[in-house]
PDB file of N, CA and C in Angstrom:
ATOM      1  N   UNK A   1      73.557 119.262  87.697  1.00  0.00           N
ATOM      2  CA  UNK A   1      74.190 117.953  87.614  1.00  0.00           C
ATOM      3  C   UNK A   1      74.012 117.428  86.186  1.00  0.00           C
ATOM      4  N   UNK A   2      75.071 116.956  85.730  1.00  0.00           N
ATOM      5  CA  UNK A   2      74.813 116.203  84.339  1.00  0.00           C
ATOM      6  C   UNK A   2      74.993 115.087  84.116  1.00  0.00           C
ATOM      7  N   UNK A   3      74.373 114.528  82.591  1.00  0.00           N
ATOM      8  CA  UNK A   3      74.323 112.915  82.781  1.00  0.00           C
ATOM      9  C   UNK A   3      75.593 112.467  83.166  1.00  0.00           C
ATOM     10  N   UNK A   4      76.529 113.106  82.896  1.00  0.00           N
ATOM     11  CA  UNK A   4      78.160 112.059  83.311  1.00  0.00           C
ATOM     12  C   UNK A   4      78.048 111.753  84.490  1.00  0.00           C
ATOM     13  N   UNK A   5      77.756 113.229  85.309  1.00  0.00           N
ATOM     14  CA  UNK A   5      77.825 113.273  87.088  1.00  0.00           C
ATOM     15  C   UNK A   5      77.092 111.857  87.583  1.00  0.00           C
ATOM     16  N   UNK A   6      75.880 111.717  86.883  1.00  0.00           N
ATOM     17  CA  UNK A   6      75.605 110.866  87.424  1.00  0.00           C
ATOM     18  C   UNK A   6      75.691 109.233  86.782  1.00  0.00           C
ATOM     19  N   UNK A   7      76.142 108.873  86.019  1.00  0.00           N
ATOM     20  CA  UNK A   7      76.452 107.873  85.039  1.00  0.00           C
ATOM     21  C   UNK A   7      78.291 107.981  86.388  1.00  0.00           C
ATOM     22  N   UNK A   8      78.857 108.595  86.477  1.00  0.00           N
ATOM     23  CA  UNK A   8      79.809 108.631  87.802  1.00  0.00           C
ATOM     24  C   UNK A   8      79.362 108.010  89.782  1.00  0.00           C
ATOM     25  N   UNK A   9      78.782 108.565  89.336  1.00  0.00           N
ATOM     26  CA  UNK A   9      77.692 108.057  90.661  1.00  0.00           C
ATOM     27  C   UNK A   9      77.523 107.232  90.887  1.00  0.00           C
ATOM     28  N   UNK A  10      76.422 106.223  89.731  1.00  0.00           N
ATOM     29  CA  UNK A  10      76.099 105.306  89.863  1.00  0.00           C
ATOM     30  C   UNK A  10      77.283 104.172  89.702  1.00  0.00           C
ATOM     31  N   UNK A  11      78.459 104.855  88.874  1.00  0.00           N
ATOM     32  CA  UNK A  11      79.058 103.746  88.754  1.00  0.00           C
ATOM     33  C   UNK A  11      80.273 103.712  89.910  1.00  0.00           C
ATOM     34  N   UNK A  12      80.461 104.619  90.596  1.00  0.00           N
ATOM     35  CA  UNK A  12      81.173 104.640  92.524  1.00  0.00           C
ATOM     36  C   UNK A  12      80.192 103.728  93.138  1.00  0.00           C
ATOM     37  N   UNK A  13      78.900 104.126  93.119  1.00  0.00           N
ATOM     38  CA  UNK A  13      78.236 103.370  94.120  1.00  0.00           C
ATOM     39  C   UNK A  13      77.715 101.834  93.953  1.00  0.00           C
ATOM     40  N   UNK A  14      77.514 100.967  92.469  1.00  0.00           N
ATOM     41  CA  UNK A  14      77.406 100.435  92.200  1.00  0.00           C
ATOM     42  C   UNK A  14      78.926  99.288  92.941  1.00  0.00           C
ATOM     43  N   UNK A  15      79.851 100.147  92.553  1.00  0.00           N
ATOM     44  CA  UNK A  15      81.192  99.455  92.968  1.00  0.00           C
ATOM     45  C   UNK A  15      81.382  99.065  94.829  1.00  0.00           C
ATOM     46  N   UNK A  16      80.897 100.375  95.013  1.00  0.00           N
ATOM     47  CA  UNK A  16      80.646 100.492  96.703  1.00  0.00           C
ATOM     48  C   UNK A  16      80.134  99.451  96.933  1.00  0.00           C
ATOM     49  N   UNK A  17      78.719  99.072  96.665  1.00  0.00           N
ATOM     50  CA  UNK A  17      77.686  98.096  97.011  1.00  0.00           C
ATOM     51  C   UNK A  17      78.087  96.418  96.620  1.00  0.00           C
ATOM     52  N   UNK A  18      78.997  96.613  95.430  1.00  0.00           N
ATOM     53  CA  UNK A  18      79.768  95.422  95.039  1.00  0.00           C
ATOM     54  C   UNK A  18      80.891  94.481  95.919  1.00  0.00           C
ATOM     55  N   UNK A  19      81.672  95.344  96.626  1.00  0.00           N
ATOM     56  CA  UNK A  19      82.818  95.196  97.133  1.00  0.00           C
ATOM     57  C   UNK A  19      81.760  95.106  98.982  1.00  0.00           C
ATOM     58  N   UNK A  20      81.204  95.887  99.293  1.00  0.00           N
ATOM     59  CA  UNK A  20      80.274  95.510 100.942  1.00  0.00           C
ATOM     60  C   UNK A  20      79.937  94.087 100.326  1.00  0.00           C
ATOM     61  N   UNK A  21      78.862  93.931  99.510  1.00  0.00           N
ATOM     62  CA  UNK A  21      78.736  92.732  99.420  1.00  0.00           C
ATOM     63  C   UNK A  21      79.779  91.276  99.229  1.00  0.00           C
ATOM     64  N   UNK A  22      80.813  91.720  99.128  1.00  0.00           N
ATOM     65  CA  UNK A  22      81.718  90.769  98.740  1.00  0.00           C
ATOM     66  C   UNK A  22      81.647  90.027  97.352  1.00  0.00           C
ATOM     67  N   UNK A  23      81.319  90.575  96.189  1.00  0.00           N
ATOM     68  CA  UNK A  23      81.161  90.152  95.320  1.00  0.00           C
ATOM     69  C   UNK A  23      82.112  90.734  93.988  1.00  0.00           C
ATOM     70  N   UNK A  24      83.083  89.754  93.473  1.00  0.00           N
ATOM     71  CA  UNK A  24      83.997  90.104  92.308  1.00  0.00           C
ATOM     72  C   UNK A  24      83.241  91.009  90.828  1.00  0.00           C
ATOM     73  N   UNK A  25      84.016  91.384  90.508  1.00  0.00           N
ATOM     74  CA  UNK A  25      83.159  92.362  88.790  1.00  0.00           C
ATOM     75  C   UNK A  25      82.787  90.879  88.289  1.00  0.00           C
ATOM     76  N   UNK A  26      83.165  89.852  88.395  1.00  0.00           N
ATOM     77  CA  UNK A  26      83.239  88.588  87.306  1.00  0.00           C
ATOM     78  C   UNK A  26      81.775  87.740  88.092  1.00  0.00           C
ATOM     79  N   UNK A  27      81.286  87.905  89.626  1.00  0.00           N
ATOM     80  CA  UNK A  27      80.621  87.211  90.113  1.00  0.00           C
ATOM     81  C   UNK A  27      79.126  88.074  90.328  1.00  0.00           C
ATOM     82  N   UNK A  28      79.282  89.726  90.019  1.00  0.00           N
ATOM     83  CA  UNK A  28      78.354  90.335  89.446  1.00  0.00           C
ATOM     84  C   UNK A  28      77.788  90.089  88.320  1.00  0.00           C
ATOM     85  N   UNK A  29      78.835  90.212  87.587  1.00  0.00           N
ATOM     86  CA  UNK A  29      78.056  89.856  86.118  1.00  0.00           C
ATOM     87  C   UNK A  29      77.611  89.055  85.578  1.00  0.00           C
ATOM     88  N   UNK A  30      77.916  87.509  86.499  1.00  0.00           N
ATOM     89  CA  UNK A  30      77.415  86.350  86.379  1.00  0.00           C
ATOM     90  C   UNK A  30      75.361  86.160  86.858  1.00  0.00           C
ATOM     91  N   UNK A  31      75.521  86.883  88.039  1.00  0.00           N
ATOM     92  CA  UNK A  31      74.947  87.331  88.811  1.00  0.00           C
ATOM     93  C   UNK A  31      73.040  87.965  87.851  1.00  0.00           C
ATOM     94  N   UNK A  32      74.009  89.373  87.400  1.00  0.00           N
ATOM     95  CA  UNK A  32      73.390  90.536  86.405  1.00  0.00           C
ATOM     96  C   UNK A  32      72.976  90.152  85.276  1.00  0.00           C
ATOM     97  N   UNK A  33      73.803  88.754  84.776  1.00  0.00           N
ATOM     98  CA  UNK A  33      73.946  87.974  83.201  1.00  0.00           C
ATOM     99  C   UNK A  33      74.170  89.354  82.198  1.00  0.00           C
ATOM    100  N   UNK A  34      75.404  89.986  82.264  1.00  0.00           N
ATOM    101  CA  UNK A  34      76.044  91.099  82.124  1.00  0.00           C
ATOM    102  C   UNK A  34      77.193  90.276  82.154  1.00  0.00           C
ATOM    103  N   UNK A  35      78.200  91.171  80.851  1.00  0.00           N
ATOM    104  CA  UNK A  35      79.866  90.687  80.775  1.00  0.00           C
ATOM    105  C   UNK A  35      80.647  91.611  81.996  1.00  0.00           C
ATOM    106  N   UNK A  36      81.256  91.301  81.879  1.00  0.00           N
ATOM    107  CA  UNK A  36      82.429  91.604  82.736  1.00  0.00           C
ATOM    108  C   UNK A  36      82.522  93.114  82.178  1.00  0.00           C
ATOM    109  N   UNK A  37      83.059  92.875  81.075  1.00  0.00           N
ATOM    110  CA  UNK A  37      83.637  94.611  80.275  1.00  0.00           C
ATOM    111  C   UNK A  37      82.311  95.907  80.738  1.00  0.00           C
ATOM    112  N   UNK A  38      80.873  94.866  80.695  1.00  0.00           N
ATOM    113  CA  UNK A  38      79.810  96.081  81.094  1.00  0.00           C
ATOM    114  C   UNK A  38      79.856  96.457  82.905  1.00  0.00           C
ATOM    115  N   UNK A  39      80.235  95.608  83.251  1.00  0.00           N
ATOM    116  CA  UNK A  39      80.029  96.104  84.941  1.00  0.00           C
ATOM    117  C   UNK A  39      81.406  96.845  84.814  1.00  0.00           C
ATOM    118  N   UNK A  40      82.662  96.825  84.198  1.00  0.00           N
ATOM    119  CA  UNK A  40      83.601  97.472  84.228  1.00  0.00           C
ATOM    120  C   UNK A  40      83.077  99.140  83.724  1.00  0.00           C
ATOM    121  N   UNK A  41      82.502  98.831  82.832  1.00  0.00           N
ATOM    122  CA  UNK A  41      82.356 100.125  81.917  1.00  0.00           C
ATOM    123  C   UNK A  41      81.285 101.169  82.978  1.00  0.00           C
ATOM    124  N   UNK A  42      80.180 100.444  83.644  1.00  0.00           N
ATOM    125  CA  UNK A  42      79.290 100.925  84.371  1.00  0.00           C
ATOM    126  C   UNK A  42      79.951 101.473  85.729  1.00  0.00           C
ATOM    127  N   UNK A  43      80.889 100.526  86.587  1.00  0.00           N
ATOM    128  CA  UNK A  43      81.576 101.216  87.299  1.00  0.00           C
ATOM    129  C   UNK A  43      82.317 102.316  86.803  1.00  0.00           C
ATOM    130  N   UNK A  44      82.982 102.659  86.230  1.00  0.00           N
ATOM    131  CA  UNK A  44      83.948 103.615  85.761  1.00  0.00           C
ATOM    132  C   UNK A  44      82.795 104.711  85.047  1.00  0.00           C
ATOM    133  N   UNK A  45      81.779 104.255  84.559  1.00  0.00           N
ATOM    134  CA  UNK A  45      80.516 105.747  84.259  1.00  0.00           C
ATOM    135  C   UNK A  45      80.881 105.748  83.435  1.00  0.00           C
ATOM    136  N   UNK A  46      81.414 105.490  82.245  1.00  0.00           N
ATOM    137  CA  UNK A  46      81.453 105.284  80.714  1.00  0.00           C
ATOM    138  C   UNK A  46      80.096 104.477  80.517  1.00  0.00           C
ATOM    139  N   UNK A  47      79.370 103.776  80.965  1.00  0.00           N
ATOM    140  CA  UNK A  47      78.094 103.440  80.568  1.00  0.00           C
ATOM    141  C   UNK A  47      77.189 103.333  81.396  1.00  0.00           C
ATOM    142  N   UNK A  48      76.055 103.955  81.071  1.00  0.00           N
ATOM    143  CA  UNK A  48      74.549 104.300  81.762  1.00  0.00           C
ATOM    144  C   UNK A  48      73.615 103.061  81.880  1.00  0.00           C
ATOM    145  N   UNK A  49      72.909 102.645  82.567  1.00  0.00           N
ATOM    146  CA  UNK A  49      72.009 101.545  82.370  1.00  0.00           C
ATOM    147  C   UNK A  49      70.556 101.673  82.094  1.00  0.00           C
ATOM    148  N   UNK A  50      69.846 100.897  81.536  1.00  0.00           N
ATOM    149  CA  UNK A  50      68.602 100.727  81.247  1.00  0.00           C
ATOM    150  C   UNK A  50      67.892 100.741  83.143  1.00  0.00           C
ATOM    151  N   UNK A  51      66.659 100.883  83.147  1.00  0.00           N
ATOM    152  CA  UNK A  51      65.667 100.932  84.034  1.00  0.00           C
ATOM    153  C   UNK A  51      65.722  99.887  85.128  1.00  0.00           C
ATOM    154  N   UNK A  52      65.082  98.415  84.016  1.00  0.00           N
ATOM    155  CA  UNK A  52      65.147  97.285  84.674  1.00  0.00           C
ATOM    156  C   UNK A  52      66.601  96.982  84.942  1.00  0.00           C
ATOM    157  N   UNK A  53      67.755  97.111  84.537  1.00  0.00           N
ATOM    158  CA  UNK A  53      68.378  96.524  85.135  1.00  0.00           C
ATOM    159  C   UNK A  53      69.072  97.413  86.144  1.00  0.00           C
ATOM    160  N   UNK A  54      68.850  98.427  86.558  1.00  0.00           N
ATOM    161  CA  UNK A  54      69.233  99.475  88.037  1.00  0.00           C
ATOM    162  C   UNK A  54      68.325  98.697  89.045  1.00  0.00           C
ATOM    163  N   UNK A  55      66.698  98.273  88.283  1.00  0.00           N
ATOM    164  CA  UNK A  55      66.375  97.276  89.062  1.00  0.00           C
ATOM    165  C   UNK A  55      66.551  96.059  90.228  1.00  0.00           C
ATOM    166  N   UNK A  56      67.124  95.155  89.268  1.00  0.00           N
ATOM    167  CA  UNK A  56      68.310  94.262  89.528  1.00  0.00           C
ATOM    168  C   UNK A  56      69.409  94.423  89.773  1.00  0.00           C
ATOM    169  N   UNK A  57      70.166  95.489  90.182  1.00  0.00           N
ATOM    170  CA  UNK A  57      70.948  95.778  90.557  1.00  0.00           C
ATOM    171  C   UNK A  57      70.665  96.334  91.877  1.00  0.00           C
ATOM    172  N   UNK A  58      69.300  97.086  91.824  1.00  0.00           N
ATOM    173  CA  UNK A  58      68.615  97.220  93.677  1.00  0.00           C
ATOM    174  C   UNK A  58      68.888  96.168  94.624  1.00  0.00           C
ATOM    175  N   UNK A  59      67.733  94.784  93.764  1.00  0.00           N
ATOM    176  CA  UNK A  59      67.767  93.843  94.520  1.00  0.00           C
ATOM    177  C   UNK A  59      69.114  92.641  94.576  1.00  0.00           C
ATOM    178  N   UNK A  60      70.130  92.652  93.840  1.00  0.00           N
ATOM    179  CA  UNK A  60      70.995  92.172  94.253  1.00  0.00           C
ATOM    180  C   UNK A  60      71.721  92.961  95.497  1.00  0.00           C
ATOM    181  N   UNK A  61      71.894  94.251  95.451  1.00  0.00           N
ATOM    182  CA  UNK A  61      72.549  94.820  96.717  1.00  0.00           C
ATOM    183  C   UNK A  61      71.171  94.505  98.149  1.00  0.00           C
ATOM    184  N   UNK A  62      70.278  94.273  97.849  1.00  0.00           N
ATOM    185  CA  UNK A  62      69.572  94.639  98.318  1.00  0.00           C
ATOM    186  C   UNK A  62      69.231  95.948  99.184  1.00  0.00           C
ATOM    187  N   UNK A  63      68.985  97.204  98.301  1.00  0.00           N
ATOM    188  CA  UNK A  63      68.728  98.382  98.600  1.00  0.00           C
ATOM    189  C   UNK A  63      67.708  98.829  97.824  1.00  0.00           C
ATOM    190  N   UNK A  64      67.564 100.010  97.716  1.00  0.00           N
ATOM    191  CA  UNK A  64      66.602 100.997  96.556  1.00  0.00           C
ATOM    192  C   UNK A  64      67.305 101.357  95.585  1.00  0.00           C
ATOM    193  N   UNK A  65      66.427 101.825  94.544  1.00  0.00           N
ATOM    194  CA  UNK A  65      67.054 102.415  93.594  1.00  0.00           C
ATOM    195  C   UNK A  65      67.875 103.866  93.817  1.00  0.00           C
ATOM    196  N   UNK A  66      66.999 104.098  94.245  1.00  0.00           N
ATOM    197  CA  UNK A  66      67.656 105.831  94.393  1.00  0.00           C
ATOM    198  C   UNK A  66      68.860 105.849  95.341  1.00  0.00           C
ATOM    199  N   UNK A  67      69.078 105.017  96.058  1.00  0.00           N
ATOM    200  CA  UNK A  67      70.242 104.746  96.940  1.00  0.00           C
ATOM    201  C   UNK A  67      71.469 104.500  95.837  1.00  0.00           C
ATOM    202  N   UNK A  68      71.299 104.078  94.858  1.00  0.00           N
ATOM    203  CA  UNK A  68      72.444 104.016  93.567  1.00  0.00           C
ATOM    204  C   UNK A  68      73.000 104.728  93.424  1.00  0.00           C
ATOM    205  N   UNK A  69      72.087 106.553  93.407  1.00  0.00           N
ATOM    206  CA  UNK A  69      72.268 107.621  92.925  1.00  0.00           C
ATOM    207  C   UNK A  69      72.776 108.459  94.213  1.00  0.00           C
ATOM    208  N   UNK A  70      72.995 107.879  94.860  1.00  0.00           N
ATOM    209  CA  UNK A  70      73.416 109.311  96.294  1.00  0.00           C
ATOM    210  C   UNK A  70      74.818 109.416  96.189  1.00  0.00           C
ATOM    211  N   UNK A  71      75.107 110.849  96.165  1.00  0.00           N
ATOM    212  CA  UNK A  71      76.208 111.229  95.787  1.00  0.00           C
ATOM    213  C   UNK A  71      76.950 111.210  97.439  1.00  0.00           C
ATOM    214  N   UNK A  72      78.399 110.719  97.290  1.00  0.00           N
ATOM    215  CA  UNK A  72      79.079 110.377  98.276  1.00  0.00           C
ATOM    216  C   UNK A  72      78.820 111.067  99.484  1.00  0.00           C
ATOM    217  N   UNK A  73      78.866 110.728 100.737  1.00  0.00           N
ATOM    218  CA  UNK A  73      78.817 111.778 101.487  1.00  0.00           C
ATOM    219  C   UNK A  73      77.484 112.064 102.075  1.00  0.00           C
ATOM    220  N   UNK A  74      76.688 111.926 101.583  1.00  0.00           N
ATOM    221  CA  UNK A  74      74.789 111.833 101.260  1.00  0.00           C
ATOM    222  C   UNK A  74      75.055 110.650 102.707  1.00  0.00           C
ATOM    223  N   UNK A  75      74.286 111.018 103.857  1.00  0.00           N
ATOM    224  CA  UNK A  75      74.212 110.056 105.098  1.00  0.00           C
ATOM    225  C   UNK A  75      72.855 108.825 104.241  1.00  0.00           C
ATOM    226  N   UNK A  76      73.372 107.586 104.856  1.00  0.00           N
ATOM    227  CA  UNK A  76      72.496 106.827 104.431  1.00  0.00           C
ATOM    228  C   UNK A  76      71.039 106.778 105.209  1.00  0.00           C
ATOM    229  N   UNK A  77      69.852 106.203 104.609  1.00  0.00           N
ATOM    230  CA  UNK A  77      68.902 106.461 104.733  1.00  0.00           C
ATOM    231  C   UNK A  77      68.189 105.029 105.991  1.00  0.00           C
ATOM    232  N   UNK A  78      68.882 103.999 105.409  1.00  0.00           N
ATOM    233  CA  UNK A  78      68.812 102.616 106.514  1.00  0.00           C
ATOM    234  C   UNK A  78      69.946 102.170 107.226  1.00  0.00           C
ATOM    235  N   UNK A  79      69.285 101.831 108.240  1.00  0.00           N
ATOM    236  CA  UNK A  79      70.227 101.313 109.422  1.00  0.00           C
ATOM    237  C   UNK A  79      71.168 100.218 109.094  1.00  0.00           C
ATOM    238  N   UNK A  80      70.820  99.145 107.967  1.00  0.00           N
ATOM    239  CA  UNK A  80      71.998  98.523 107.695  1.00  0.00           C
ATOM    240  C   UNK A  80      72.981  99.321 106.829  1.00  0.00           C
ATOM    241  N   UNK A  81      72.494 100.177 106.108  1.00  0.00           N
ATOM    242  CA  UNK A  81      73.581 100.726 105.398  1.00  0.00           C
ATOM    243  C   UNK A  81      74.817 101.597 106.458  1.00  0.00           C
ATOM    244  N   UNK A  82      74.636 101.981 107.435  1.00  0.00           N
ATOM    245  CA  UNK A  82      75.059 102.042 108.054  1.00  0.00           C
ATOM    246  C   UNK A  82      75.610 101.403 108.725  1.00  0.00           C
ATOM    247  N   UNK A  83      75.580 100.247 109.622  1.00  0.00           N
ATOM    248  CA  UNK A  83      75.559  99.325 109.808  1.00  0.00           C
ATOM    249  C   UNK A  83      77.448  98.475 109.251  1.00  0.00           C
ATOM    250  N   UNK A  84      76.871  98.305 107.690  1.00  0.00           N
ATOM    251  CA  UNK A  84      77.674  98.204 106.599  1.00  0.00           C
ATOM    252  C   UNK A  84      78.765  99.177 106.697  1.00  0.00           C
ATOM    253  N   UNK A  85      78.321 100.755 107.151  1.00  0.00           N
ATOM    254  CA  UNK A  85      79.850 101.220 106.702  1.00  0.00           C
ATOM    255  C   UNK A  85      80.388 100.947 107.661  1.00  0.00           C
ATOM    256  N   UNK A  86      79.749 101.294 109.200  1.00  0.00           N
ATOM    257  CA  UNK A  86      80.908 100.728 110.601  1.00  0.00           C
ATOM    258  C   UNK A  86      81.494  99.852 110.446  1.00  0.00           C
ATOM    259  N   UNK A  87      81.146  98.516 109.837  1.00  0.00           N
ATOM    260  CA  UNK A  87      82.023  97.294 109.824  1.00  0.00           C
ATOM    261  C   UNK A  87      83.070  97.399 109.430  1.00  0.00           C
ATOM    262  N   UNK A  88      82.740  97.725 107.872  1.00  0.00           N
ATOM    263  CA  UNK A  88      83.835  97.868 106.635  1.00  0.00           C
ATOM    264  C   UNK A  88      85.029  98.816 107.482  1.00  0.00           C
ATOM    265  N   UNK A  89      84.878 100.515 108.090  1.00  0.00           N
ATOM    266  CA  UNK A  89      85.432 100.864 108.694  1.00  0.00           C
ATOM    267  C   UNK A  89      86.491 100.139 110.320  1.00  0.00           C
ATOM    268  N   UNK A  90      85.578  98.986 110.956  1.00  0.00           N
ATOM    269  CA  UNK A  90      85.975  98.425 112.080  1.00  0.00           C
ATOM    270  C   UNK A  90      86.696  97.394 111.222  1.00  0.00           C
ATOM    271  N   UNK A  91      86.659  96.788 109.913  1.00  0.00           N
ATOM    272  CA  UNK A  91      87.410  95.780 109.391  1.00  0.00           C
ATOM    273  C   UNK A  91      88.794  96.371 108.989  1.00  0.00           C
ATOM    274  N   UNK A  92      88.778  97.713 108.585  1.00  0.00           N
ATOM    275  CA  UNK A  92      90.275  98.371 108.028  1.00  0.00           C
ATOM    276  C   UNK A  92      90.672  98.296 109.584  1.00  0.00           C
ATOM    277  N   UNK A  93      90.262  98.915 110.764  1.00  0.00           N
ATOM    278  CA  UNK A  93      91.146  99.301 111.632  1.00  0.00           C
ATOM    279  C   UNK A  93      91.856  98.360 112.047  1.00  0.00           C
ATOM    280  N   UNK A  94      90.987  97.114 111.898  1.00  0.00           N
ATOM    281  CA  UNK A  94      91.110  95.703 112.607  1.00  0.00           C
ATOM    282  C   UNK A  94      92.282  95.289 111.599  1.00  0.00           C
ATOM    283  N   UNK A  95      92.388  95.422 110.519  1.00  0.00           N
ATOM    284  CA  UNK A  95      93.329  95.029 109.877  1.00  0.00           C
ATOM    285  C   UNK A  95      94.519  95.845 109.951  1.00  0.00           C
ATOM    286  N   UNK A  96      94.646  96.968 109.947  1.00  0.00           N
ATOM    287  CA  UNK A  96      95.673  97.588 110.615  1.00  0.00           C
ATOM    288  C   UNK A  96      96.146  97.474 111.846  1.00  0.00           C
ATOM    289  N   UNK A  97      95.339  97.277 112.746  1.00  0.00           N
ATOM    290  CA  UNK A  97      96.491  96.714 113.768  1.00  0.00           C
ATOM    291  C   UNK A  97      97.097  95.371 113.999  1.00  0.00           C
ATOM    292  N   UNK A  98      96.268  94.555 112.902  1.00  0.00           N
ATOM    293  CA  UNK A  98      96.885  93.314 112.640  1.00  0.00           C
ATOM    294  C   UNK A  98      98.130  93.165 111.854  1.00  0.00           C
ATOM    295  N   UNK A  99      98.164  93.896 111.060  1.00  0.00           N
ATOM    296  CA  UNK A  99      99.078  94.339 110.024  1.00  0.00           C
ATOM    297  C   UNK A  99     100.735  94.871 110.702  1.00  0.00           C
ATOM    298  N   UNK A 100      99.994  95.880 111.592  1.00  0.00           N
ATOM    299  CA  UNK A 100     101.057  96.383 112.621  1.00  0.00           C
ATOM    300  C   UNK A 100     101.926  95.349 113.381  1.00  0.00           C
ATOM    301  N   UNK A 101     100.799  94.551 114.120  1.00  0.00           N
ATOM    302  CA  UNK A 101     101.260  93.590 114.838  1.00  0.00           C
ATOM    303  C   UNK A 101     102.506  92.537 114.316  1.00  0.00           C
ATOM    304  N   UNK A 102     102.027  91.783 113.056  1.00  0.00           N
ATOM    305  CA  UNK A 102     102.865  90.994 112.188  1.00  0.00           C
ATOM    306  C   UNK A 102     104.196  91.636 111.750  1.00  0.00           C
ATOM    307  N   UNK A 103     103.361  93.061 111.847  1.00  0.00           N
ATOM    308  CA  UNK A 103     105.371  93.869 110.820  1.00  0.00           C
ATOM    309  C   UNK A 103     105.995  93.340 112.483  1.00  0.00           C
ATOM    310  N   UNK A 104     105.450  94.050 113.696  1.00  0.00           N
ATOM    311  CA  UNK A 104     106.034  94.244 114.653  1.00  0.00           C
ATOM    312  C   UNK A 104     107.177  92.741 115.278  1.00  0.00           C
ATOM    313  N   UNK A 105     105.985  91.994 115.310  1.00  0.00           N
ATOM    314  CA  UNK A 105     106.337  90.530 115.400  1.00  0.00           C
ATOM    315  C   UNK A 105     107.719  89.913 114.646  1.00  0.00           C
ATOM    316  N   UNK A 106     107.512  90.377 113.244  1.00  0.00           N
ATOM    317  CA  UNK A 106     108.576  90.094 112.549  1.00  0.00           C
ATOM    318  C   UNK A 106     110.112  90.629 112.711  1.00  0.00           C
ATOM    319  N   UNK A 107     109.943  91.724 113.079  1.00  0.00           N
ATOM    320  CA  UNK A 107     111.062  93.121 113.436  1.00  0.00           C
ATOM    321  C   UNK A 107     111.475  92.011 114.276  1.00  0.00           C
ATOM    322  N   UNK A 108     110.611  92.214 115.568  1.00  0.00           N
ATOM    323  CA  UNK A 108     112.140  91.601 117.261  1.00  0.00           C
ATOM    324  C   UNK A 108     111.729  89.813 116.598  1.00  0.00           C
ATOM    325  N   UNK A 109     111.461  89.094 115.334  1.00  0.00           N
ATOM    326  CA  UNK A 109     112.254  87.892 115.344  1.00  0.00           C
ATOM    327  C   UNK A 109     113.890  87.896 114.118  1.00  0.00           C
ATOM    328  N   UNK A 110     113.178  89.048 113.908  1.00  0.00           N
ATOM    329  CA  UNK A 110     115.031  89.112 112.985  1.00  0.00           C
ATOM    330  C   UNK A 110     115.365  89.550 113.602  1.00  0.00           C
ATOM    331  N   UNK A 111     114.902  90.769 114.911  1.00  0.00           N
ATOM    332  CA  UNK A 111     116.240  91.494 115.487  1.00  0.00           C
ATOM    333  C   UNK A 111     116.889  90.570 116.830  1.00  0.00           C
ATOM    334  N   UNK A 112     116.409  89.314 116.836  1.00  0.00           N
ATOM    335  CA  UNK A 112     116.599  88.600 117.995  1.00  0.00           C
ATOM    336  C   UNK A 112     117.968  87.645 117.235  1.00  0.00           C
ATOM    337  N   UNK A 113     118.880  87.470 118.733  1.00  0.00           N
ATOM    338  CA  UNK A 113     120.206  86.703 117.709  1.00  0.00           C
ATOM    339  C   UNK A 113     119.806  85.413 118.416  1.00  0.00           C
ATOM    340  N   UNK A 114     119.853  84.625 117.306  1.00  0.00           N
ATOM    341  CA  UNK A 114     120.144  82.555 117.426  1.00  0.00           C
ATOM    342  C   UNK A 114     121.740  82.514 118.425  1.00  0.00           C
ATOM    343  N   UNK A 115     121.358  81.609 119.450  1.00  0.00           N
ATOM    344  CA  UNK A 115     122.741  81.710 120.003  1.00  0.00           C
ATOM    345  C   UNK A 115     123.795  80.613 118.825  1.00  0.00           C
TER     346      UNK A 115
END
């Protein structure tokens, strides 16, 4: 594995942990007291971080460090992280059949004639 691989890693999972949490690149970095352009650059793995702040970046997700570094796919180690992905997963489905519903809804009110 090389530094990119993981300077990639961290910056998927950093994003991962960003977006579960519900938190914008702009409300991280407020957050991190980090610009915007660095949480951009860190997601995308064009830039590596110092120690302490993978730190702070633990405890804002509230996880571990080494949980930063697990390469996709890697089963999580705590029950909320898990937890976390069922939702996120039960929130797409949930939104897809909501989604469905509204196209559907919409279809038979245009295909319905006004007398």
């Amino acid at each position: 594995m090389t530094v990119q691989d993981l300077n990639t890693i961290l910056g998927k999972n950093i994003k991962k942990y960003r977006v579960l949490c519900g938190l914008s690149q702009e409300k991280l970095a407020e957050t991190m007291d980090l610009s915007i352009n660095t949480i951009s650059e860190i997601e995308t793995g064009k830039k590596f971080v110092r120690a302490n702040t993978l730190i702070h970046f633990a405890a804002v997700f509230e996880t571990e460090v080494y949980e930063l570094f697990k390469p996709e796919g890697v089963l999580p180690d705590k029950p909320m992280d898990i937890l976390a992905e069922f939702c996120e997963e039960v929130k797409q489905k949930v939104d897809e059949i909501e989604n469905s519903y509204i196209k559907k809804m919409k279809n038979k009110v245009i295909g319905r004639k006004t007398p």
